[in-house]
Protein backbone atom coordinates (compact mmCIF):
# COMPACT_ATOMS: atom_id res chain seq x y z
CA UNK A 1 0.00 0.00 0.00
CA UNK A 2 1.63 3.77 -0.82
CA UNK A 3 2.40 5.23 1.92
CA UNK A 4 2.70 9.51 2.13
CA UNK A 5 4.56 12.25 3.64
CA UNK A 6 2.94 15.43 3.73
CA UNK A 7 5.39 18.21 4.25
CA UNK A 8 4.96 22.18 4.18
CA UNK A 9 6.88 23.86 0.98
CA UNK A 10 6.93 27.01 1.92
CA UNK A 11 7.67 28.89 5.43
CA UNK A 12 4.71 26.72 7.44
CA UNK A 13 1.00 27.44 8.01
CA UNK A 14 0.19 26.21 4.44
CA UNK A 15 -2.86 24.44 5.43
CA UNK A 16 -1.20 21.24 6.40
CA UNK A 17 -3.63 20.16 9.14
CA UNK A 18 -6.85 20.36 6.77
CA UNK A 19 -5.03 18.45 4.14
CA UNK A 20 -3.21 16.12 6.87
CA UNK A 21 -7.40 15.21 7.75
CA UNK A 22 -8.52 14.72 4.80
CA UNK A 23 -5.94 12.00 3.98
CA UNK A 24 -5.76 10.72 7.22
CA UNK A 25 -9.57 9.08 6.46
CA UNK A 26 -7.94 6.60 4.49
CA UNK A 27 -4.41 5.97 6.37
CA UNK A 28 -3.92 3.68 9.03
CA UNK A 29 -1.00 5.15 10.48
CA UNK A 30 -0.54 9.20 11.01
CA UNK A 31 2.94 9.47 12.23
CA UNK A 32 4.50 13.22 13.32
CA UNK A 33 8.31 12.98 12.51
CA UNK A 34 9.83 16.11 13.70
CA UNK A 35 9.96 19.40 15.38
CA UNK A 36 7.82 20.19 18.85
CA UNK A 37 4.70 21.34 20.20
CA UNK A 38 5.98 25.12 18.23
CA UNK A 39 3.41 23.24 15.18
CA UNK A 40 -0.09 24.55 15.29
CA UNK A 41 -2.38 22.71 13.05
CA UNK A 42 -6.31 24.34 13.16
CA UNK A 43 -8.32 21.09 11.59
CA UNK A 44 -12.43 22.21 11.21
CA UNK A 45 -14.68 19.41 10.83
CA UNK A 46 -18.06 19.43 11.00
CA UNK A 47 -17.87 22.82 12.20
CA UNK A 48 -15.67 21.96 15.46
CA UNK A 49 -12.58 23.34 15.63
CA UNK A 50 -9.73 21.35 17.22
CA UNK A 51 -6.12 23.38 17.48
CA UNK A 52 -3.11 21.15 17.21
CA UNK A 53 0.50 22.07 18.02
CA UNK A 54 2.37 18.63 19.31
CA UNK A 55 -0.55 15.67 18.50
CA UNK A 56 -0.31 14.08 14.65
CA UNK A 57 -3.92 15.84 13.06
CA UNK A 58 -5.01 12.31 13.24
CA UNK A 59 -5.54 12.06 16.69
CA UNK A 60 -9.46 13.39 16.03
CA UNK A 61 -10.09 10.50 13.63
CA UNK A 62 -11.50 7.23 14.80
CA UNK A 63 -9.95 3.63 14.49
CA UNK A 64 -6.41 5.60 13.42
CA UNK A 65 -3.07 4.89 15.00
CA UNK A 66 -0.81 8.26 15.85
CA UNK A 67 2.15 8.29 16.19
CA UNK A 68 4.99 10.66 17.40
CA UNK A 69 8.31 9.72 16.05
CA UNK A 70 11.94 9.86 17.44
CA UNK A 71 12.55 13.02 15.30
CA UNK A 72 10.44 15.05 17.64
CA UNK A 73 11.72 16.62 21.11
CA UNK A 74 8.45 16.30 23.02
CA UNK A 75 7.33 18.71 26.23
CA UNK A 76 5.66 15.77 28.36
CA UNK A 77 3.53 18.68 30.34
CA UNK A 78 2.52 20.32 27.31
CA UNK A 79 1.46 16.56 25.51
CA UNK A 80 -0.59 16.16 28.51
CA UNK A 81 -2.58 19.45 28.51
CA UNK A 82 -3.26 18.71 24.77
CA UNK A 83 -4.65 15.25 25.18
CA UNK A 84 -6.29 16.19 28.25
CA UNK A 85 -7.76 19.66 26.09
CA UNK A 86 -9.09 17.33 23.42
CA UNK A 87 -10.59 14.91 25.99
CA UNK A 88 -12.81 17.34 26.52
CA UNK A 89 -13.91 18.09 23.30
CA UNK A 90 -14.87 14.40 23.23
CA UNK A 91 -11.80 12.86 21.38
CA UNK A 92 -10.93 9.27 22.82
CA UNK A 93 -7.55 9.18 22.91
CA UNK A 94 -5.80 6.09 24.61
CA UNK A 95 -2.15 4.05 24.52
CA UNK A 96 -3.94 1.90 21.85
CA UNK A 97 -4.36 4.91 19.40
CA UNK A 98 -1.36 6.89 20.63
CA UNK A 99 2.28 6.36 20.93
CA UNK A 100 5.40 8.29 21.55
CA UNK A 101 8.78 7.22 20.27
CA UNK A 102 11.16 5.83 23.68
CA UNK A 103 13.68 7.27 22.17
CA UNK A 104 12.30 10.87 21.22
CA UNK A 105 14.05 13.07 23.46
CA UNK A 106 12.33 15.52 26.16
CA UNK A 107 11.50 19.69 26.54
CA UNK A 108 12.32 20.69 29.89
CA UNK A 109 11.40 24.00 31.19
CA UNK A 110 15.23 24.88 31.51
CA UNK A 111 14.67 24.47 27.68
CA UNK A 112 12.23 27.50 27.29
CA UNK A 113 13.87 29.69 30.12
CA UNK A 114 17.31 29.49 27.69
CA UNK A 115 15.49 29.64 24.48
CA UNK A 116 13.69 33.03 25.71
CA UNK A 117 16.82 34.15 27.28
CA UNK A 118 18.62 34.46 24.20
CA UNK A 119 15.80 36.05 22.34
CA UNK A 120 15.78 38.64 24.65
CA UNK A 121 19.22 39.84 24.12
CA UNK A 122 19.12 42.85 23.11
CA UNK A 123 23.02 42.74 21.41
CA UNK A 124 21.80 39.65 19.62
CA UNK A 125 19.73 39.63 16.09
CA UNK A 126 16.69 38.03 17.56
CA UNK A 127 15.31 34.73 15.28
CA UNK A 128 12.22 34.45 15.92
CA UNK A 129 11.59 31.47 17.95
CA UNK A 130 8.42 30.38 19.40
CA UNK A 131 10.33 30.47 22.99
CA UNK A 132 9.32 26.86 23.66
CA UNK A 133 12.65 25.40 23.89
CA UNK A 134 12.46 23.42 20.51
CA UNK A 135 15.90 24.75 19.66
CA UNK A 136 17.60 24.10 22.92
CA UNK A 137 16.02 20.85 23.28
CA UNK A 138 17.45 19.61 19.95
CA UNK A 139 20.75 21.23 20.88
CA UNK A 140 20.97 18.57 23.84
CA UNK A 141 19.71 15.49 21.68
CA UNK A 142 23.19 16.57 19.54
CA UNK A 143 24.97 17.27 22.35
CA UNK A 144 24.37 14.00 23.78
CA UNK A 145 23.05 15.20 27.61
CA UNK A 146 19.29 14.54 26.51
CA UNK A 147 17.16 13.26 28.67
CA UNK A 148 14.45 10.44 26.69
CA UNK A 149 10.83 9.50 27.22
CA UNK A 150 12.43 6.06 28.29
CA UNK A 151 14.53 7.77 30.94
CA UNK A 152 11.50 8.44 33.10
CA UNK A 153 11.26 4.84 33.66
CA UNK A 154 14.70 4.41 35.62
CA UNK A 155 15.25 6.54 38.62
CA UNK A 156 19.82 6.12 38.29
CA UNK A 157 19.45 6.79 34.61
CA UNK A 158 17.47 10.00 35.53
CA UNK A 159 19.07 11.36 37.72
CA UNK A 160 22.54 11.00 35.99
CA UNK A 161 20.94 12.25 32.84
CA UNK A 162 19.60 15.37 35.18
CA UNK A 163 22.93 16.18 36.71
CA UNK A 164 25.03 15.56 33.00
CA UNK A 165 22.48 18.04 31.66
CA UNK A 166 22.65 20.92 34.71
CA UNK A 167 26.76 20.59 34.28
CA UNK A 168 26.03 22.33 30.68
CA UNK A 169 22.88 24.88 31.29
CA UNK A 170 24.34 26.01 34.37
CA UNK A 171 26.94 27.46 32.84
CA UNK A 172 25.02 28.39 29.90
CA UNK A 173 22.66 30.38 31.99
CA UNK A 174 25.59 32.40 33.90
CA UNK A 175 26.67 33.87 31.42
CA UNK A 176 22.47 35.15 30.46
CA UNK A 177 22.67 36.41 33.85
CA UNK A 178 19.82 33.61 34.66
CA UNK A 179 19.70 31.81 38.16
CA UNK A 180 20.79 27.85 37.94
CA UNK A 181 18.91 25.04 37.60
CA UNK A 182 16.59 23.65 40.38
CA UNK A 183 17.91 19.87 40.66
CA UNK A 184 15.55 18.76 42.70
CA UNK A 185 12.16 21.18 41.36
CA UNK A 186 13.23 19.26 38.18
CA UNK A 187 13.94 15.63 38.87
CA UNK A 188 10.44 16.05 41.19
CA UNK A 189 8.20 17.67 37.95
CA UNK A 190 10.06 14.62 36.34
CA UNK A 191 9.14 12.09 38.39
CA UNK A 192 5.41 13.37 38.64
CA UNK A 193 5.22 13.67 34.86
CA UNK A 194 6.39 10.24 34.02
CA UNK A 195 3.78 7.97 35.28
CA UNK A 196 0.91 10.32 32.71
CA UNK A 197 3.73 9.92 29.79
CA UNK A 198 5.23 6.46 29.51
CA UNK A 199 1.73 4.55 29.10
CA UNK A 200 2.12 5.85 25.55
CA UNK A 201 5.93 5.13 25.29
CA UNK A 202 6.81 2.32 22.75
CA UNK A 203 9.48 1.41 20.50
CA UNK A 204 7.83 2.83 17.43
CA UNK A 205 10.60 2.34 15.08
CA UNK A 206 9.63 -1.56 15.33
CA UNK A 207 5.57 -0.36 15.38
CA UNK A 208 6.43 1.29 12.39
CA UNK A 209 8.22 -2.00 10.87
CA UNK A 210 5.04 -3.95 11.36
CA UNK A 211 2.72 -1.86 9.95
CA UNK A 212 4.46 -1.48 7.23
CA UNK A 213 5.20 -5.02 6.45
CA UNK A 214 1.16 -5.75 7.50
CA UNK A 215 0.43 -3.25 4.58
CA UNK A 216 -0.98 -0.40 6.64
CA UNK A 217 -1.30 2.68 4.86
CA UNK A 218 1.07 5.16 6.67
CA UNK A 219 0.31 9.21 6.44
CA UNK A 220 3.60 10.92 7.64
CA UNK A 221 2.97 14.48 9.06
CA UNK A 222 5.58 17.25 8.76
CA UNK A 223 5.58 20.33 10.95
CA UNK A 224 6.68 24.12 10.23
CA UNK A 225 7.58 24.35 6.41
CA UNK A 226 10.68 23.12 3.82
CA UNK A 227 11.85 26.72 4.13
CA UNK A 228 12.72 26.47 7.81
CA UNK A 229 14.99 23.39 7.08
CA UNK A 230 17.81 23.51 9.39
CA UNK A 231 20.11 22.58 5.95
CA UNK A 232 17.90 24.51 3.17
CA UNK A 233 15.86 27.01 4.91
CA UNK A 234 16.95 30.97 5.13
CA UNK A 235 19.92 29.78 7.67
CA UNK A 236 19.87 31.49 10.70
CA UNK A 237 16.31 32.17 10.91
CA UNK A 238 15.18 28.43 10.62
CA UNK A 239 13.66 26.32 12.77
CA UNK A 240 16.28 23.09 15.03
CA UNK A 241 15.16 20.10 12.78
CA UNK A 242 15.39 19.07 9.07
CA UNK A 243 11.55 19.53 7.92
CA UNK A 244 12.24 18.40 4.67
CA UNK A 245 10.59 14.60 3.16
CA UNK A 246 13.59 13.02 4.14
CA UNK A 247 13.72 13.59 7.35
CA UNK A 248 9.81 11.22 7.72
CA UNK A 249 11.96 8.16 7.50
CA UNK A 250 14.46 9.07 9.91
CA UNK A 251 12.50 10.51 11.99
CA UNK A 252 10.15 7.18 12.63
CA UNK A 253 12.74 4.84 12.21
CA UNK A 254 12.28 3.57 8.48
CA UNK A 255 14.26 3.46 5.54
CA UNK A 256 13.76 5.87 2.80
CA UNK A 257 12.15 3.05 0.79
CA UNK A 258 8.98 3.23 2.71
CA UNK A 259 8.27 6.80 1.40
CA UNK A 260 5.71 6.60 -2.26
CA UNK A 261 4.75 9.37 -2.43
CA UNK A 262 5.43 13.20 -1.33
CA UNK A 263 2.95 16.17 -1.35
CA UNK A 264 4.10 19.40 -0.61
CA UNK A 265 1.41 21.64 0.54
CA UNK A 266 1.63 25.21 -0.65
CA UNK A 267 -0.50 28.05 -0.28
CA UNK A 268 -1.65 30.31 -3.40
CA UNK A 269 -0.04 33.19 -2.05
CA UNK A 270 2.77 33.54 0.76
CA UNK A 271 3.28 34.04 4.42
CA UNK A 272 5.97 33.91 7.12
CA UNK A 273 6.32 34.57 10.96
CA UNK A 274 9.24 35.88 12.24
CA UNK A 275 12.03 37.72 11.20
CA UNK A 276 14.19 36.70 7.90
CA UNK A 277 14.22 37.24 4.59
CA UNK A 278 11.42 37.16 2.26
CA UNK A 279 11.67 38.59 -1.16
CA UNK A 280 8.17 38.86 -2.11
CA UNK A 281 6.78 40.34 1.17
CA UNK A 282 4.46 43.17 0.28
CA UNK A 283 4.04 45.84 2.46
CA UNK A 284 0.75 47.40 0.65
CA UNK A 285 -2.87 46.89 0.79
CA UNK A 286 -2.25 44.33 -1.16
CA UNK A 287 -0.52 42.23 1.98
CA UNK A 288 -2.87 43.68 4.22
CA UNK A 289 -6.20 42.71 2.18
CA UNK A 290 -4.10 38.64 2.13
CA UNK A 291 -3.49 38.78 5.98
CA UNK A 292 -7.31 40.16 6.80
CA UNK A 293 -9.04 38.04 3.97
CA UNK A 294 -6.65 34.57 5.02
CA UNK A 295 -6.97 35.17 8.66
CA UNK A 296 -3.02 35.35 9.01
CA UNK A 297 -2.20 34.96 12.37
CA UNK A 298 -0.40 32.02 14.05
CA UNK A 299 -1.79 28.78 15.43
CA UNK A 300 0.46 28.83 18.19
CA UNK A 301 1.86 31.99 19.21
CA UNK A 302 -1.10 34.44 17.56
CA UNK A 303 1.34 36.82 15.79
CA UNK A 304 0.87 38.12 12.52
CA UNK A 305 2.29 37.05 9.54
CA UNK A 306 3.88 38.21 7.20
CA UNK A 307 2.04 38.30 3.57
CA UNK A 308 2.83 38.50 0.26
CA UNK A 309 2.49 37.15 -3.30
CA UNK A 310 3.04 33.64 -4.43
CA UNK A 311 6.98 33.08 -4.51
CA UNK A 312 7.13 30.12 -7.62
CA UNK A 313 11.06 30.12 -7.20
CA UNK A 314 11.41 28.93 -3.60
CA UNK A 315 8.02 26.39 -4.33
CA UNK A 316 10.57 24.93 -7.40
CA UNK A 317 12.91 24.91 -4.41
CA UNK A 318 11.71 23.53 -2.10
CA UNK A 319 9.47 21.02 -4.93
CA UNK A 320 13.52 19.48 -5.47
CA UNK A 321 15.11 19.47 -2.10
CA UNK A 322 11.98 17.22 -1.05
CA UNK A 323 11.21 15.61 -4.26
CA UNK A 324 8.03 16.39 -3.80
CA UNK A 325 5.24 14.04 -6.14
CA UNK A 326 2.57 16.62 -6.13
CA UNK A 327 1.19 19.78 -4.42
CA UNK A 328 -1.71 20.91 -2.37
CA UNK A 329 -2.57 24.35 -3.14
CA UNK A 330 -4.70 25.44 -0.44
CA UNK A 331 -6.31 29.07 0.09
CA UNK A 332 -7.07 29.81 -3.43
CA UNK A 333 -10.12 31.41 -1.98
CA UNK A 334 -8.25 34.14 -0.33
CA UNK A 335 -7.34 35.32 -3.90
CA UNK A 336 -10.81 35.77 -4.92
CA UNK A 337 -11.81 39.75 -6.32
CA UNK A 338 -8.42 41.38 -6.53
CA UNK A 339 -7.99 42.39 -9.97
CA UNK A 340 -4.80 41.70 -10.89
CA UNK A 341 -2.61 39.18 -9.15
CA UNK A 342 1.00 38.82 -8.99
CA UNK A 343 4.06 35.56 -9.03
CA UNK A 344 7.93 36.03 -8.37
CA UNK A 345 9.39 34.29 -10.75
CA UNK A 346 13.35 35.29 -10.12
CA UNK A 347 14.72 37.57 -8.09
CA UNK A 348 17.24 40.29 -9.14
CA UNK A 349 20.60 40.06 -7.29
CA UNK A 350 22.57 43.50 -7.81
CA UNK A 351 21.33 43.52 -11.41
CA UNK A 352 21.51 39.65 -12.26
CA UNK A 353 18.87 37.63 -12.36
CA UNK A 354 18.24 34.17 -10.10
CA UNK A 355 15.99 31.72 -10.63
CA UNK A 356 16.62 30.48 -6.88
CA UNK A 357 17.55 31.54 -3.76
CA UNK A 358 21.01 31.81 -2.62
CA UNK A 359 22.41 30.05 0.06
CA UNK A 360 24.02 33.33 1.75
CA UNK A 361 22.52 35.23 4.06
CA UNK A 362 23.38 38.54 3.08
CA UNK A 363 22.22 37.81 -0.34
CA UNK A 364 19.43 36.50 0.13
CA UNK A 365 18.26 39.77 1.95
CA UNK A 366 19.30 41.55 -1.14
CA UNK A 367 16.78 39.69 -3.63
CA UNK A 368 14.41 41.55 -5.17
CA UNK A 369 11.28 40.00 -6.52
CA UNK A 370 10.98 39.80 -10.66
CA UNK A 371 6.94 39.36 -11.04
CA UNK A 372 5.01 38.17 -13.68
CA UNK A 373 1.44 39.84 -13.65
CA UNK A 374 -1.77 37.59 -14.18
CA UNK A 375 -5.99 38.74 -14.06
CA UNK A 376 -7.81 38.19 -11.47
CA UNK A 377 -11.45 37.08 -11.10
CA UNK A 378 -14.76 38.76 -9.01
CA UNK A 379 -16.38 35.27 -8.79
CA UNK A 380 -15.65 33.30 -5.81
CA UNK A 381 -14.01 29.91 -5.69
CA UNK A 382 -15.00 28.99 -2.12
CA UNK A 383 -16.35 25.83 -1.35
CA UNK A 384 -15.36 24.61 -4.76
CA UNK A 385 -15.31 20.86 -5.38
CA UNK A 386 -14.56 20.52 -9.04
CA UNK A 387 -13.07 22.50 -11.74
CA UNK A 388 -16.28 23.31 -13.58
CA UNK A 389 -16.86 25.46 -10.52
CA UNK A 390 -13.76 27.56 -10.82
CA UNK A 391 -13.53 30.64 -13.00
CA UNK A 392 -11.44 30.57 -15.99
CA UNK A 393 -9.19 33.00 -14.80
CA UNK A 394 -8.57 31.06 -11.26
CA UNK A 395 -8.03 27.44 -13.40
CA UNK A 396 -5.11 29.72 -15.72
CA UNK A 397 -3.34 30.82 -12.02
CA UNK A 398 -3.34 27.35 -10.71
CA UNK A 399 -1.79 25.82 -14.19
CA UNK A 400 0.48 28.59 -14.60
CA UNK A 401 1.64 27.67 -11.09
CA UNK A 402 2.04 24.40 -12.28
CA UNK A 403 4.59 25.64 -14.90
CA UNK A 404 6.68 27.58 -12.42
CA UNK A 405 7.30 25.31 -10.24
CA UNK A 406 7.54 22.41 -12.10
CA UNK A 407 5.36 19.90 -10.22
CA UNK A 408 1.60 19.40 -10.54
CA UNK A 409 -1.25 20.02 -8.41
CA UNK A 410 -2.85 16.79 -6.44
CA UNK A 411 -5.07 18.60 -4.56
CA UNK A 412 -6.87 22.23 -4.85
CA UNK A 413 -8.53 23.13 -0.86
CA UNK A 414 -10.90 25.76 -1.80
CA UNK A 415 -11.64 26.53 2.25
CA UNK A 416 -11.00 25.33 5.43
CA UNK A 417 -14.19 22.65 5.57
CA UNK A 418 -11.90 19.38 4.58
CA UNK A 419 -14.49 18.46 2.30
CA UNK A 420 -13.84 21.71 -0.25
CA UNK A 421 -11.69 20.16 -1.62
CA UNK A 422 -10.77 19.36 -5.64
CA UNK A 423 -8.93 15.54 -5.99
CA UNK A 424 -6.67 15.62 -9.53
CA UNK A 425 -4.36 12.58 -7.96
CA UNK A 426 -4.50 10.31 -5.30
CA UNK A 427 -1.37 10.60 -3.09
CA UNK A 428 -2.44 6.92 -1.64
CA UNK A 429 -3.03 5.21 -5.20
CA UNK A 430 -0.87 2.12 -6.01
């Protein structure tokens, strides 16, 4: 059976948790393979609104398996509040239809209190973080001082892993000016933690195996977007992890041969949060009409984003460094009534023209957008379901899309209900 990884090819907040739904109906297996609880996923069904940030989308779908990988760091009080949150919204969650990775390393609250300590430097460019501790937390994992979900289970191993760690972040947090670590406030939140967290612990790289080799259908779902990459994003202001489809295997303990198919889910304009680069940004009533009309403001930490037109060079971009099968091109809808639209399709670099981005910083800062200008449409395409419903001019923007970025559309999400949505190929076909 194909199995799918869903990834984000632009800067996050693409629409993955709609799309992640939708497929999920069909999957056996919805497996989260990296970053934190710094993901928010909104997923509206029947007119209930759920709000994700560390739980795999399919969590709110009976008879499914989720799954988070070893490729996430995982805050065991925040995974608690969220199941505990979606309890009461009446979704059954259990260690039979929930596991977390053994080995998937932990966010501790010294984690945060570093991560928001360095943002808050004022001699420092600031990044942009979330301030959850995603970065620090996969700084230890590296580093080797981690402490894993397993670890909660032995008391020696704890404890050693508690005092390797403090040996490192108290001398980390010195130098912030921030008081040390509480040994014992730590290894007791620990300690009271762990008996809520490890009913769900399991080995899931071998969970994984089996499924697989039973012929489970396995839905793989990214976080943040290919344009944070740690490797490929705009380096420094990326997020700790490799978002990229590559990373899905890794990240649950497969090999890359269990991946069939990739979709990249893009959004028919552009958005970012936080500071970096980003050519096409428009700073008009243009952006400000996107950001009212697409509701642009985050999941998680409810800041504004950024907004501007459809960027087709970093979509090609990203399209190749995740060899992405097809895309989902959500939020057409948002386009609806302006006039004229716009694409970036190069940027110029003192005078010479790119058709990518480059890999330095300082360049990439200096990129100008090159657009090519397309006409609008005044009908709506919202709650579309097929393309006899879509003006002409709105079918010409999606193919011309197509061109640019040289991968076709799968899917077309013409709102946030998960069934507006337009099928062209089946990312689980054989």
């Amino acid at each position: 059976m194909a199995n799918v990884v869903v990834v984000g090819a632009q800067w996050g907040d693409e629409g993955k948790g709609k799309i992640v739904d939708w497929l999920s109906e069909r999957a056996d297996v919805i497996a989260r393979f990296q970053g934190g609880h710094n993901a928010g996923h909104t997923l509206v069904i029947d007119g209930k609104v759920y709000k994700l940030s560390l739980l795999p989308s399919g969590i709110v779908r009976g008879g499914k398996l989720s799954v988070i990988g070893n490729g996430v760091v995982v805050d065991p009080w925040h995974l608690v509040m969220e199941i505990d949150k979606l309890r009461s919204q009446g979704v059954d969650i259990t260690p039979e239809n929930l596991m977390v990775a053994e080995n998937a390393s932990l966010i501790l609250p010294l984690h945060g209190e570093l991560d928001r300590a360095r943002e808050n430097q004022n001699s420092v460019a600031k990044i942009g973080t979330t301030g959850r501790g995603i970065g620090p937390a996969y700084e230890d994992k590296v580093g080797r001082r981690a402490i894993r979900v397993a670890d909660l289970a032995d008391e020696a191993t704890l404890v050693a892993r508690v005092d390797r760690l403090m040996g490192h972040h108290d001398a980390l947090r010195r130098g912030l000016g921030v008081e040390p670590v509480d040994k014992e406030a730590l290894l007791s939140a620990l300690r009271a933690i762990a008996p809520q967290v490890l009913p769900y612990a399991q080995p899931v790289w071998k969970v994984m195996h089996d499924a697989r080799r039973a012929g489970k259908r396995i839905l793989f779902e990214g976080a943040q977007g290919a344009l944070l990459d740690i490797d490929f994003g705009t380096y420094p202001f990326v997020t700790s992890s490799n978002v990229i489809a590559g990373q899905a295997a890794t990240g649950v303990g497969l090999g890359p041969t269990a991946i069939d198919f990739v979709l990249g889910i893009v959004k028919a304009y552009t958005t970012r949060v936080g500071e970096g680069p980003f050519p096409a940004e428009l700073h008009d009533d243009d952006g400000e009409r996107l950001g009212a009309r697409g509701h642009e403001f985050g999941t998680v930490t409810g800041r504004k984003r950024r907004c501007g037109w459809f960027d087709a060079v970093l979509v090609r971009q990203t399209c190749a460094t995740s060899g992405v099968s097809g895309i989902a091109l959500t939020k057409l809808d948002v386009l609806d009534g302006f006039k004229t639209l716009k694409i970036c399709v190069g940027y110029d670099l003192d005078g010479k023209r790119l058709d990518y981005l480059p890999t330095a910083a300082d360049a990439q800062a200096r990129c100008k957008p090159i657009y090519e200008e397309l006409e609008g449409w005044s009908e709506t395409t919202a709650g579309a379901r097929s393309w006899a419903h879509l003006p002409a001019a709105a079918i010409k923007y999606v193919r011309r899309i197509e061109e640019l970025i040289q991968c076709p559309v799968a899917l077309l999400s013409t709102s946030p209900e998960r069934d507006d949505t337009i099928l062209v190929t089946d990312p689980f076909a054989d």
